[in-house]
N, C-alpha and C. Protein backbone atom coordinates (compact mmCIF):
# COMPACT_ATOMS: atom_id res chain seq x y z
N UNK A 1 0.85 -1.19 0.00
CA UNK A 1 0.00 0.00 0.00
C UNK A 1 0.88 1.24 0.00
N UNK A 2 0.85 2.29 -0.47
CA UNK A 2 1.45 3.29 -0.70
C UNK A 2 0.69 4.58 -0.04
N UNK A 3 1.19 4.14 1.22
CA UNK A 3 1.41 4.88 2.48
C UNK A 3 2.57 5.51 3.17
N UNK A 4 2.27 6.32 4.26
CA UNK A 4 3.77 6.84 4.93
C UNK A 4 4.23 5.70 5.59
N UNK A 5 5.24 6.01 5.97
CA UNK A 5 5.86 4.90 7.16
C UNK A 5 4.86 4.73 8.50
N UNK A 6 4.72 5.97 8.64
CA UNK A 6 4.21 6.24 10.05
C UNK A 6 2.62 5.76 10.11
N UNK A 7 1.94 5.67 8.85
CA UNK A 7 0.76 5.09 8.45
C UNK A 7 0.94 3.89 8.10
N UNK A 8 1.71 3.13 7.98
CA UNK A 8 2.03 1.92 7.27
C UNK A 8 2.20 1.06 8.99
N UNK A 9 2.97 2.04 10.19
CA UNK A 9 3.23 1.20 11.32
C UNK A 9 2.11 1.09 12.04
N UNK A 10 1.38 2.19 11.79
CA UNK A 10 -0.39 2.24 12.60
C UNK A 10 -1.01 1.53 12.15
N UNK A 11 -0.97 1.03 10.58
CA UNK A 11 -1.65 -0.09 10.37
C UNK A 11 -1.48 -1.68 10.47
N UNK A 12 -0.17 -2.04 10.82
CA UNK A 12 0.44 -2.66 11.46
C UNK A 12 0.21 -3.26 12.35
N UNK A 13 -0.02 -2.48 13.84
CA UNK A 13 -0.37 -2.35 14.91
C UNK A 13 -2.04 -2.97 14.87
N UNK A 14 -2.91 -1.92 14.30
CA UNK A 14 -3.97 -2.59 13.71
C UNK A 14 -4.35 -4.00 13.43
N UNK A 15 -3.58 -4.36 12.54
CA UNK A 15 -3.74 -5.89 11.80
C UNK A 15 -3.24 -6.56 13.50
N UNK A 16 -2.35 -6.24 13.97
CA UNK A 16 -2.34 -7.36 15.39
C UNK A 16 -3.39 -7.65 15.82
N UNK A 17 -4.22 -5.83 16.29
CA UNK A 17 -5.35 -6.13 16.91
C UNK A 17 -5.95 -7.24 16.49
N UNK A 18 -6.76 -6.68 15.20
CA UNK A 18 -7.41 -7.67 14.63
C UNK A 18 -7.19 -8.97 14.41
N UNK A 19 -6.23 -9.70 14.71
CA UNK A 19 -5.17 -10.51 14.69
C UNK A 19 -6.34 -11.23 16.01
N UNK A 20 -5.95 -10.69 17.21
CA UNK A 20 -6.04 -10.96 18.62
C UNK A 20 -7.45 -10.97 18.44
N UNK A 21 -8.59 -10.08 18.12
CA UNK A 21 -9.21 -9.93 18.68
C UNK A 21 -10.52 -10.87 18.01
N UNK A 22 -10.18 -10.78 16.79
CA UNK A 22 -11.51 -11.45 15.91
C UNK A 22 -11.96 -12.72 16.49
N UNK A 23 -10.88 -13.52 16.65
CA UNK A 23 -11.66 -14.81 17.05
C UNK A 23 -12.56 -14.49 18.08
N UNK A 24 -12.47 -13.94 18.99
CA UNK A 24 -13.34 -13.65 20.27
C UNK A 24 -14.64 -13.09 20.06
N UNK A 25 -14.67 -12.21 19.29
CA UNK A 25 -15.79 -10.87 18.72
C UNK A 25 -16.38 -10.95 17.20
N UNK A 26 -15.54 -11.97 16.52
CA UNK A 26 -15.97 -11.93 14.95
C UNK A 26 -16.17 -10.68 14.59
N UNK A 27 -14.94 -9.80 14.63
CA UNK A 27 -15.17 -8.93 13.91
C UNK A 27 -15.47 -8.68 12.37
N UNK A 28 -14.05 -9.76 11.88
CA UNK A 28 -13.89 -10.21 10.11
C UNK A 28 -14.30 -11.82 10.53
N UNK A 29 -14.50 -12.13 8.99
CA UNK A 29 -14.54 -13.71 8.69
C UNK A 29 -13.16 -14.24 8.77
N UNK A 30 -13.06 -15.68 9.42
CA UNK A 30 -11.73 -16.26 9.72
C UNK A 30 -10.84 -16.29 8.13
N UNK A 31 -11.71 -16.32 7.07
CA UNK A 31 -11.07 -16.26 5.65
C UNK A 31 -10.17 -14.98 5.57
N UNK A 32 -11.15 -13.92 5.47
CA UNK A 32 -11.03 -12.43 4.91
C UNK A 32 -9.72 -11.91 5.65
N UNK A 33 -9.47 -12.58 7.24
CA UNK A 33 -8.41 -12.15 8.04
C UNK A 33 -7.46 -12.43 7.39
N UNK A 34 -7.01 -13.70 7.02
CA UNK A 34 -5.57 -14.30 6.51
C UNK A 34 -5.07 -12.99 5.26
N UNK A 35 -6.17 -12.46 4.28
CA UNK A 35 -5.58 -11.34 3.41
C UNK A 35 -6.42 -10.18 3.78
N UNK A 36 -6.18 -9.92 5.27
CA UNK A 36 -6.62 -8.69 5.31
C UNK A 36 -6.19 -7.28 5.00
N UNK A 37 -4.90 -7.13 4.74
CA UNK A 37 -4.33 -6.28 4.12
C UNK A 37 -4.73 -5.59 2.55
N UNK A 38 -5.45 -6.21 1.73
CA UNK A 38 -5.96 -6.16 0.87
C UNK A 38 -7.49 -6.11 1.37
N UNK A 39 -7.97 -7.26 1.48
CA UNK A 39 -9.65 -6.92 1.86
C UNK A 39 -10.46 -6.21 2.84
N UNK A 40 -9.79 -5.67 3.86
CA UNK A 40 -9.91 -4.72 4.25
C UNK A 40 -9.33 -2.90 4.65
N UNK A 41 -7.79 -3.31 4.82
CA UNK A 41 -7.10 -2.21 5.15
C UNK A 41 -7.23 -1.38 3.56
N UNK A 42 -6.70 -1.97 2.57
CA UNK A 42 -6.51 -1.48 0.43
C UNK A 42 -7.87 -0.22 0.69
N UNK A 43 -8.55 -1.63 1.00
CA UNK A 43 -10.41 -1.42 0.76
C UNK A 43 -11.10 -0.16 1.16
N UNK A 44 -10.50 -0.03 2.57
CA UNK A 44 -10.79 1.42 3.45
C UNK A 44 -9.91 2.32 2.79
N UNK A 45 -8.37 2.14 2.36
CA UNK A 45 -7.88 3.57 2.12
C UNK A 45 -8.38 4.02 0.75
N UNK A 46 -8.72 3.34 0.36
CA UNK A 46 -9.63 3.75 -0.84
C UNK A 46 -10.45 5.06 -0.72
N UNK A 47 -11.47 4.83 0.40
CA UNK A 47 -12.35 5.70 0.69
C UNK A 47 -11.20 7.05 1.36
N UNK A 48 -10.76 6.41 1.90
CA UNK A 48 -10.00 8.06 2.69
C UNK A 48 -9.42 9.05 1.09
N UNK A 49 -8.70 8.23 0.42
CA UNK A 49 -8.27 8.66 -0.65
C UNK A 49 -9.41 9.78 -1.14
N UNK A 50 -10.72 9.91 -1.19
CA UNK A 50 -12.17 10.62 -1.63
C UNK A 50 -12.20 11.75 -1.09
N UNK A 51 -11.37 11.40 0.27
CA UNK A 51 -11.63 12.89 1.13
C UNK A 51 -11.36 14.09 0.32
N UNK A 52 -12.45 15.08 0.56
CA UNK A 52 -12.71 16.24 -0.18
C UNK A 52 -12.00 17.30 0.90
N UNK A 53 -10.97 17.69 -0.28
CA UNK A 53 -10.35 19.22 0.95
C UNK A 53 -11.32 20.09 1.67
N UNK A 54 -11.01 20.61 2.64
CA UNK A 54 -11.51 21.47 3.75
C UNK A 54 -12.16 20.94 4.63
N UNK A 55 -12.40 19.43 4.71
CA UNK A 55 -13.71 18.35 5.46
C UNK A 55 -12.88 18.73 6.60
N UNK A 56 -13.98 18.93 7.82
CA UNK A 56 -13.18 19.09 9.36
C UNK A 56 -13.73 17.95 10.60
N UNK A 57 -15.00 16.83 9.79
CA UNK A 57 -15.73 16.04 10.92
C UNK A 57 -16.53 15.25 9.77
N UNK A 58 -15.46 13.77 9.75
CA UNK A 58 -16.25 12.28 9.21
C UNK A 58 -16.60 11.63 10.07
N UNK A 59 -18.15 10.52 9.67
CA UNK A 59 -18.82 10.03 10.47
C UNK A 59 -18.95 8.77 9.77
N UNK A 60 -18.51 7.35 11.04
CA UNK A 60 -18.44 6.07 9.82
C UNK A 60 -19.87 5.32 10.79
N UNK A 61 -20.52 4.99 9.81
CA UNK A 61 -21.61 4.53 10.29
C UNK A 61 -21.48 2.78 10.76
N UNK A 62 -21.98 2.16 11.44
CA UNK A 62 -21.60 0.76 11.49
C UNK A 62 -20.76 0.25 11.46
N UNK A 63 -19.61 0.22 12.50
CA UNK A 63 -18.04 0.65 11.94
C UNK A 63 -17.60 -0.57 11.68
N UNK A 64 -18.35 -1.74 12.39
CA UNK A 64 -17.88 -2.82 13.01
C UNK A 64 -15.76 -2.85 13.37
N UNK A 65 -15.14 -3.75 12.53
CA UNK A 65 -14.08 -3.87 13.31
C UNK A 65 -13.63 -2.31 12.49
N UNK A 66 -14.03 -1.49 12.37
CA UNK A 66 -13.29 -0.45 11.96
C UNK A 66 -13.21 0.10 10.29
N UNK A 67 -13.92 -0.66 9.71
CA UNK A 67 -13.78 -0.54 8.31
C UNK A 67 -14.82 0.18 7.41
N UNK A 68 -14.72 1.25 6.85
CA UNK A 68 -13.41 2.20 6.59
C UNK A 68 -12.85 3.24 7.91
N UNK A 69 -14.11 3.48 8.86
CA UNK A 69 -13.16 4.53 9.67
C UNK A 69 -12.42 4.87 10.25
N UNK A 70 -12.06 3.35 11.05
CA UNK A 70 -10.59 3.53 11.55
C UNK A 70 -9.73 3.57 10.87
N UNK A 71 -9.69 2.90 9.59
CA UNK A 71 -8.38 3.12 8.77
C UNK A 71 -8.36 4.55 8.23
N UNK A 72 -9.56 5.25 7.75
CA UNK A 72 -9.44 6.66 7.53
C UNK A 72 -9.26 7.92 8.24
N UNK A 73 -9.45 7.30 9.50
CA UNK A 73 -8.50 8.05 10.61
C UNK A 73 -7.10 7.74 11.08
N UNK A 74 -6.84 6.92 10.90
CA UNK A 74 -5.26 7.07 10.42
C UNK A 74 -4.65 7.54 9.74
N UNK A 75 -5.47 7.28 8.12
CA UNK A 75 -4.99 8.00 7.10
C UNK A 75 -4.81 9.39 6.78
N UNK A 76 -5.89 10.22 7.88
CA UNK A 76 -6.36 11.21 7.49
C UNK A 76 -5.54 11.97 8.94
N UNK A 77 -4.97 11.37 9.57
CA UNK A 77 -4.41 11.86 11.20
C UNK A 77 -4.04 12.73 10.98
N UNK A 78 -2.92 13.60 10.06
CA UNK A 78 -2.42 14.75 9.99
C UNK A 78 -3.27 15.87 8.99
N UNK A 79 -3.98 15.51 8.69
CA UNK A 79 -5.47 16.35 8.12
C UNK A 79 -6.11 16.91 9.37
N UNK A 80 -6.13 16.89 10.56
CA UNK A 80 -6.81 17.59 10.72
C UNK A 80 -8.42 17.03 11.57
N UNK A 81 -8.86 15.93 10.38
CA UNK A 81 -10.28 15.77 10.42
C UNK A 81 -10.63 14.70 11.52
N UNK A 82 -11.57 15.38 12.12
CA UNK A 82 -12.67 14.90 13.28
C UNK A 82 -13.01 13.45 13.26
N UNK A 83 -12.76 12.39 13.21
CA UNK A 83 -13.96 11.16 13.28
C UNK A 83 -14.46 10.57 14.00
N UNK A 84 -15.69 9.93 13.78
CA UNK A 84 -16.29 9.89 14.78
C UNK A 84 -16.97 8.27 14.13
N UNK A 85 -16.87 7.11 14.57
CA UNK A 85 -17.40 5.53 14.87
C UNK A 85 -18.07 5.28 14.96
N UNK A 86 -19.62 5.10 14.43
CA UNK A 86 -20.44 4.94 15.46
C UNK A 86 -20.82 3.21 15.24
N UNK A 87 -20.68 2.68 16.57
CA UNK A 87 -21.12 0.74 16.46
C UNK A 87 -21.62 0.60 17.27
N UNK A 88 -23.09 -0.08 17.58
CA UNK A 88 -23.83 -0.22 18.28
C UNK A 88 -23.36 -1.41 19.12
N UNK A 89 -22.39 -2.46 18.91
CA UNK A 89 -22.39 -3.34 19.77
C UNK A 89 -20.67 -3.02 20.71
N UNK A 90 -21.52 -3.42 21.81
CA UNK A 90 -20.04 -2.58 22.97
C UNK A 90 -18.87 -3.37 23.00
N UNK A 91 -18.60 -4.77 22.26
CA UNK A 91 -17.69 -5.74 22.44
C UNK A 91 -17.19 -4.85 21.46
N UNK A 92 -17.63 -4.91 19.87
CA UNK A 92 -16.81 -3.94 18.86
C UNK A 92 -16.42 -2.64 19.31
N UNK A 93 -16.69 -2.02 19.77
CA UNK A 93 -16.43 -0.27 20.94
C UNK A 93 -15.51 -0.70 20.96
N UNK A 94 -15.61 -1.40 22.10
CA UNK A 94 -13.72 -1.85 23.33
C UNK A 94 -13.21 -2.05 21.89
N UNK A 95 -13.15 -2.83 21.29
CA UNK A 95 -12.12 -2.91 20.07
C UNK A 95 -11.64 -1.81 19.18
N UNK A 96 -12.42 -0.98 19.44
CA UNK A 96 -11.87 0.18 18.43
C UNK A 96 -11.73 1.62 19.01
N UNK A 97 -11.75 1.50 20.04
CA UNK A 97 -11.08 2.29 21.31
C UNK A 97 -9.71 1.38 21.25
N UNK A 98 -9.60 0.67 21.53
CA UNK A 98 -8.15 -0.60 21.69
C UNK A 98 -7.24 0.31 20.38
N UNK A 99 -7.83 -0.06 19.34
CA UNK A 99 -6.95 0.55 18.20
C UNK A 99 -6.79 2.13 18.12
N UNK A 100 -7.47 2.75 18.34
CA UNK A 100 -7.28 4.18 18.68
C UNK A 100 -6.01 4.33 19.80
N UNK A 101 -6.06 3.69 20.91
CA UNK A 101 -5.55 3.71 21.93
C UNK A 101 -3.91 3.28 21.54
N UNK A 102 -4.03 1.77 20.76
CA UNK A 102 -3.11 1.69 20.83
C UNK A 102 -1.92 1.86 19.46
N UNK A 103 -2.79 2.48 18.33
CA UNK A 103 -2.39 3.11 17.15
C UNK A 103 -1.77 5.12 17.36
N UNK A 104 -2.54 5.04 18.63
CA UNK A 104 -2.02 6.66 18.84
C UNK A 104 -2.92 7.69 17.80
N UNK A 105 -4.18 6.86 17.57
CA UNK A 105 -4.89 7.36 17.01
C UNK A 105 -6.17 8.03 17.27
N UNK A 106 -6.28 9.41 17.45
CA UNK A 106 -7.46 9.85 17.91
C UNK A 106 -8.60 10.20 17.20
N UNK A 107 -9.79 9.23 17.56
CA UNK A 107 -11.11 8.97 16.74
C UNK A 107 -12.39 8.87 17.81
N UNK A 108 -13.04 9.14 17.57
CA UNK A 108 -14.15 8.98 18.95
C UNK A 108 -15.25 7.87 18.17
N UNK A 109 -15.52 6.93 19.69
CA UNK A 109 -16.55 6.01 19.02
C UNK A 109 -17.62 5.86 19.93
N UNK A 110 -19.03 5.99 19.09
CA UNK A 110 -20.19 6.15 19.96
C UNK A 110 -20.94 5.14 20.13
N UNK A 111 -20.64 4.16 21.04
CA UNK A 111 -21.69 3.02 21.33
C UNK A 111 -22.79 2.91 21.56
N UNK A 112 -23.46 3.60 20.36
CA UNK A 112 -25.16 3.51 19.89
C UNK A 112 -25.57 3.23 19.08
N UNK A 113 -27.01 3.00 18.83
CA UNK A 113 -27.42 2.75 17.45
C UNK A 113 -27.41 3.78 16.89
N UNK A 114 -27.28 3.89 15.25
CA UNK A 114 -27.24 4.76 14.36
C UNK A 114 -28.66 5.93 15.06
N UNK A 115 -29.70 5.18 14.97
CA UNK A 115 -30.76 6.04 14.56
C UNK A 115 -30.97 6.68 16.18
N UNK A 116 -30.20 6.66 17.00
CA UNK A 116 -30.56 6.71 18.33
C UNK A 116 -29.34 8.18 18.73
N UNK A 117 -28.69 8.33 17.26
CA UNK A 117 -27.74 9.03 17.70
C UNK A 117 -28.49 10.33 17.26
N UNK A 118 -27.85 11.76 18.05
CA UNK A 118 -28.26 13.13 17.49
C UNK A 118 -27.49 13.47 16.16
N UNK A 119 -28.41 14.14 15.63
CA UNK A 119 -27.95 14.26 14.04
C UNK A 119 -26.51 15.10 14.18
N UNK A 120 -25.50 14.89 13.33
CA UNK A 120 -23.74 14.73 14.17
C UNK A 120 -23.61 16.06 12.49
N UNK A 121 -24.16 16.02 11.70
CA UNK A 121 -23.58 17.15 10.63
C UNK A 121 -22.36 16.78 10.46
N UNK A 122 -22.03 16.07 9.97
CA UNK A 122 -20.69 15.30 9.01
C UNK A 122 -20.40 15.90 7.77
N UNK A 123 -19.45 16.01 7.90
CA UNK A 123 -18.59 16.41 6.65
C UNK A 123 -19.13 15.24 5.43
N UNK A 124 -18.58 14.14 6.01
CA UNK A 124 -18.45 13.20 4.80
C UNK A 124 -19.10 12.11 6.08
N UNK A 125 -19.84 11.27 5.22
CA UNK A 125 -20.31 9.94 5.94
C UNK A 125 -19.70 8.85 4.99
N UNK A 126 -19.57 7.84 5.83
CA UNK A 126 -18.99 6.47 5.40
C UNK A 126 -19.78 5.17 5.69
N UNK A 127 -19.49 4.24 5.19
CA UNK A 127 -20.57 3.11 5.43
C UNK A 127 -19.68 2.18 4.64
N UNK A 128 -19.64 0.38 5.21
CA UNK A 128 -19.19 -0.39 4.10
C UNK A 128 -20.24 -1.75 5.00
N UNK A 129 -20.75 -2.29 3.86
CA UNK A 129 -21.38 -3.63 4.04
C UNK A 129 -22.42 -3.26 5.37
N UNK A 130 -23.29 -2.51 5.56
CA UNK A 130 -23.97 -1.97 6.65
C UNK A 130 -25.69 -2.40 6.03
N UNK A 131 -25.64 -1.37 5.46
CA UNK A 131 -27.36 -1.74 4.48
C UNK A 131 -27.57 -1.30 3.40
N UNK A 132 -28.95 -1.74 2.77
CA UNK A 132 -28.89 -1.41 1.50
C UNK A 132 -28.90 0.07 0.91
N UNK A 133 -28.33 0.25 0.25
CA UNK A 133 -28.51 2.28 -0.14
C UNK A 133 -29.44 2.49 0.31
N UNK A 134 -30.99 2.37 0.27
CA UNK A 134 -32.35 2.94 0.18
C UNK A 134 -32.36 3.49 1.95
N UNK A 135 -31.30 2.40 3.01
CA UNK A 135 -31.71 2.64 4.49
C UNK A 135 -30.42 3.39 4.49
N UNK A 136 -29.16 3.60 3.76
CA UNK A 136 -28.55 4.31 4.02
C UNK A 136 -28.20 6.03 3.70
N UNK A 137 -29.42 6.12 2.55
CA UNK A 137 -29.88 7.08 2.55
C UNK A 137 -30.98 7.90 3.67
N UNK A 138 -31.37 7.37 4.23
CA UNK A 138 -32.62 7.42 5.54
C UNK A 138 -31.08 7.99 6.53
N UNK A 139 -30.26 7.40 6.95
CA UNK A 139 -29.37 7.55 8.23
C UNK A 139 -28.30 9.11 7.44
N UNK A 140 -28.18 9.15 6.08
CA UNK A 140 -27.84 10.13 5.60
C UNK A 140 -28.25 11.59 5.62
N UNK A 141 -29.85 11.43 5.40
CA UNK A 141 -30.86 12.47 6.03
C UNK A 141 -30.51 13.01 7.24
N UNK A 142 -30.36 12.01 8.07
CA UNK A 142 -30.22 12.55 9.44
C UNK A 142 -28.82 13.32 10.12
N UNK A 143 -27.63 12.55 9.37
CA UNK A 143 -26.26 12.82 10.12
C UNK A 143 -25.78 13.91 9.05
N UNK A 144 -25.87 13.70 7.83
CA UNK A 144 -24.66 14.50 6.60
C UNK A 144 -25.05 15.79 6.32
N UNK A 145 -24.02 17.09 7.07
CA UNK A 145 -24.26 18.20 6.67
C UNK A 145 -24.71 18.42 5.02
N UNK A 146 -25.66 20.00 5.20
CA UNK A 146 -25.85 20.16 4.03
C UNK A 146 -25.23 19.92 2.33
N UNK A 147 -24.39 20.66 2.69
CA UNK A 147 -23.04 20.15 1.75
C UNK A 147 -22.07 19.14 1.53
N UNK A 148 -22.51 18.33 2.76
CA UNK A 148 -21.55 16.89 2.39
C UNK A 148 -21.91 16.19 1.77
N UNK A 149 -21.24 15.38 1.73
CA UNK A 149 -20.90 13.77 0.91
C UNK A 149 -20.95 12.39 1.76
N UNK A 150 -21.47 11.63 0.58
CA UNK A 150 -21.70 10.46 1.57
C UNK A 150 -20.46 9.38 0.85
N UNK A 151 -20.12 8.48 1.20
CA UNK A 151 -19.02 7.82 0.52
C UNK A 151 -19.56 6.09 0.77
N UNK A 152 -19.90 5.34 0.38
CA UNK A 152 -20.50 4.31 0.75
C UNK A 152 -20.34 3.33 -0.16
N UNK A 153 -19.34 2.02 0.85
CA UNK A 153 -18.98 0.73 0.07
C UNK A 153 -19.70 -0.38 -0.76
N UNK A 154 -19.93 -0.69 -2.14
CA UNK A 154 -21.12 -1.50 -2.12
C UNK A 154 -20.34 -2.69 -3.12
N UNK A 155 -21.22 -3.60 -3.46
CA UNK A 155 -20.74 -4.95 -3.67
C UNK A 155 -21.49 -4.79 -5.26
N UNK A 156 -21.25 -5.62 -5.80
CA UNK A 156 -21.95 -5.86 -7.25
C UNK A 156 -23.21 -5.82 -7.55
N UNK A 157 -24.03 -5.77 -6.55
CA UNK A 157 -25.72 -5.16 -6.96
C UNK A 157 -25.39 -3.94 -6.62
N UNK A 158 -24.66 -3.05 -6.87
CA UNK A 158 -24.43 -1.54 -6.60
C UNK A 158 -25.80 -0.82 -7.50
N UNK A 159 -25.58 -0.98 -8.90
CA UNK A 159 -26.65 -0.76 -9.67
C UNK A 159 -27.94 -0.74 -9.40
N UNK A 160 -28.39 -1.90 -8.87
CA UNK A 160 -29.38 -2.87 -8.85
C UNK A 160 -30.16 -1.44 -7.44
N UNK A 161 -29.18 -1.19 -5.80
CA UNK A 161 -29.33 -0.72 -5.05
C UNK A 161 -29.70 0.96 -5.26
N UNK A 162 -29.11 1.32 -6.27
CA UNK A 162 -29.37 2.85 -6.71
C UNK A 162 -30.67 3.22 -7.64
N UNK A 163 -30.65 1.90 -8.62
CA UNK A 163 -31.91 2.38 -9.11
C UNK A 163 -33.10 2.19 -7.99
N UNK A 164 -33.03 1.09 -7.34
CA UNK A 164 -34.29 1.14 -6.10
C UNK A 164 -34.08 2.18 -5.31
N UNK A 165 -33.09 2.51 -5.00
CA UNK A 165 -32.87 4.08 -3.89
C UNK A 165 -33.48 5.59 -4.98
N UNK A 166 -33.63 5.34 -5.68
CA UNK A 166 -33.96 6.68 -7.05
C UNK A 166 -35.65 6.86 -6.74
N UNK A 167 -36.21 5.69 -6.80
CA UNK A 167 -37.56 5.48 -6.24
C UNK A 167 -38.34 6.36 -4.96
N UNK A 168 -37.14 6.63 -3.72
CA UNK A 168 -37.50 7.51 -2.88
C UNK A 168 -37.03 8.55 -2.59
N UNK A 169 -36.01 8.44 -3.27
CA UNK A 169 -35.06 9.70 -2.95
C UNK A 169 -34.30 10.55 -4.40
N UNK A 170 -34.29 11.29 -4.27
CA UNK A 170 -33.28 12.34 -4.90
C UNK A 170 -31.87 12.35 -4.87
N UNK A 171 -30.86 12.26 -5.54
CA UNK A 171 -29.02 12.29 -5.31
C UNK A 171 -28.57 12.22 -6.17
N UNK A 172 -27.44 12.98 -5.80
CA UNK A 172 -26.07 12.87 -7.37
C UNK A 172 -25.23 12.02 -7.15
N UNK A 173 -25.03 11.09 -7.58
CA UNK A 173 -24.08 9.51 -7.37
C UNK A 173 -23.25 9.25 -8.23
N UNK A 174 -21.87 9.76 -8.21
CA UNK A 174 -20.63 9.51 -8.71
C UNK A 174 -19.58 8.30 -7.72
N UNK A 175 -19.95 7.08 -9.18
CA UNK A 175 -19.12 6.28 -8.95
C UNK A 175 -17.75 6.15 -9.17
N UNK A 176 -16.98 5.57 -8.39
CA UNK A 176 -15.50 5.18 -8.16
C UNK A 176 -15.44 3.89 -8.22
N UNK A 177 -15.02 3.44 -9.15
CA UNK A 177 -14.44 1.88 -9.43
C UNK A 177 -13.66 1.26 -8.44
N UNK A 178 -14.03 0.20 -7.43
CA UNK A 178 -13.26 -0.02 -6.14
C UNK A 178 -11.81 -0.73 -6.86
N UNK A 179 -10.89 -0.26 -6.14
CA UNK A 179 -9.19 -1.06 -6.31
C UNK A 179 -9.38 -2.84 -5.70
N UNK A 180 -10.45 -3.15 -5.14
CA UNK A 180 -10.09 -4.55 -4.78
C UNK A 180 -10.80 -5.44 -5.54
N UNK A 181 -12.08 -5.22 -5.77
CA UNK A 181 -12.74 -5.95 -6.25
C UNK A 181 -13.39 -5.32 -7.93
N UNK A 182 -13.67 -6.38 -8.85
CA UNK A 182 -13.71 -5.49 -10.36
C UNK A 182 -15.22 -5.35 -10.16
N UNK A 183 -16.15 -6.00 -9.41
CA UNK A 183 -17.71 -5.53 -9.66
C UNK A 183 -18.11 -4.67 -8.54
N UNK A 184 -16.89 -4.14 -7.34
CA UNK A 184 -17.70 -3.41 -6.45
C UNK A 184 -17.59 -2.01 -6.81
N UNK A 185 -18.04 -1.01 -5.86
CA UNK A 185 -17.71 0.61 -6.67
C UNK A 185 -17.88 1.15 -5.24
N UNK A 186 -17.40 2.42 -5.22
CA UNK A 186 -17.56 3.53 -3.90
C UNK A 186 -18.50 4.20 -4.30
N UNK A 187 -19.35 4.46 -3.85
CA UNK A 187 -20.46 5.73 -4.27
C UNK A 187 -20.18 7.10 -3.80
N UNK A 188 -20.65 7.92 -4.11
CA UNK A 188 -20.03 9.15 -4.07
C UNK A 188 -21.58 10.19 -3.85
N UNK A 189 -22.09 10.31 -2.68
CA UNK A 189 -23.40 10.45 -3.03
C UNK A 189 -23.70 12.11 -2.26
N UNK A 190 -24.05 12.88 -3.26
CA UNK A 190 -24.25 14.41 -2.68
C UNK A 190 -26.19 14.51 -2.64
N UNK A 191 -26.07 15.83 -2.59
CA UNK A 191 -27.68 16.62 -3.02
C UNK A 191 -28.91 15.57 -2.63
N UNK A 192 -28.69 15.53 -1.13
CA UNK A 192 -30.16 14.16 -0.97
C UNK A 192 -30.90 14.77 -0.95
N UNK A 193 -32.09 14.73 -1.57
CA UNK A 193 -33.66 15.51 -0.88
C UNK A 193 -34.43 14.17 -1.20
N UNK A 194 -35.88 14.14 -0.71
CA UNK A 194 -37.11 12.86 -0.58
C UNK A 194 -37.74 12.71 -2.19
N UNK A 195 -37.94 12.25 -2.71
CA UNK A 195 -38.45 12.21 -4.03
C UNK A 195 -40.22 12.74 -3.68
């Protein structure tokens, strides 16, 4: 990955965690771990890579073991920008407090449910493997400042998920061809209003 050093050792550190911790918590699948360097760490800097200059506060929805936001708070550590975790289950928390803690990485994580949280006005929102566009547009409404961006990981019914999300909603959706996989894409999603 073509990272700094100093990002390359935080992620490092990281992969131990995850190393240690998955079997206990299932964070990743026992598969996906063995090349997690690619299927997850590649996967997330992808998204940080999107970050739009002047952003001062990202919000990763469903973080589970961290993916994309802990890695985009690493990535993004000398930027400046705010992030903020949010995972409803408290075993995943402790885990990504653990990596904050012990990456030297400062990220705040809110052990609640999405919809339970106060609307947070995010720069940029994030999401990977959480829900289908149509509900992640609903949690978008609520958290993503006016002018932000939503950035959201999707798998090969990407298509399939946008034309059904068009149905209720309004958005400008510029895709990004994902680096890991050839049928997944990043969405790039501005201008929400309700159809």
């Amino acid at each position: 990955m073509n990272v700094s050093r100093e990002t390359q050792q935080r992620l490092e550190v990281y992969l131990e965690l995850l190393r240690k911790w998955s079997p206990k918590i299932n964070l990743v699948s026992p598969a996906s771990l063995k090349d997690a360097a690619d299927r997850h760490f590649k996967d997330s800097l992808q998204v940080a890579s999107l970050c739009p200059s002047g952003v001062s506060t990202w919000a990763d929805l469903g973080s589970g073991g961290g993916f994309p936001g802990a890695v985009v708070a690493i990535a993004l550590v000398n930027r400046g920008v705010n992030v903020t975790l949010v995972e409803s289950d408290q075993r995943k928390a402790a885990f990504l407090r653990a990596v904050s803690r012990e990456t030297q990485t400062p990220f705040s994580v809110l052990a609640r449910r999405i919809e339970d949280v106060a609307p947070m006005d995010a720069d940029v929102l994030s999401a990977r493997a959480l829900a289908p566009l149509s509900k992640l547009l609903e949690f978008t409404d609520m958290h993503l400042a006016k002018d932000g961006v939503a950035l959201f990981m999707k798998g090969g019914s990407w298509r399939e998920e946008v034309a059904s999300a068009e149905k209720q909603w309004r958005f400008t959706c510029n895709t990004h061809k994902s680096l890991t996989h050839p049928d997944a894409a990043v969405l790039e999603i501005g201008g929400l209003s309700r159809v």
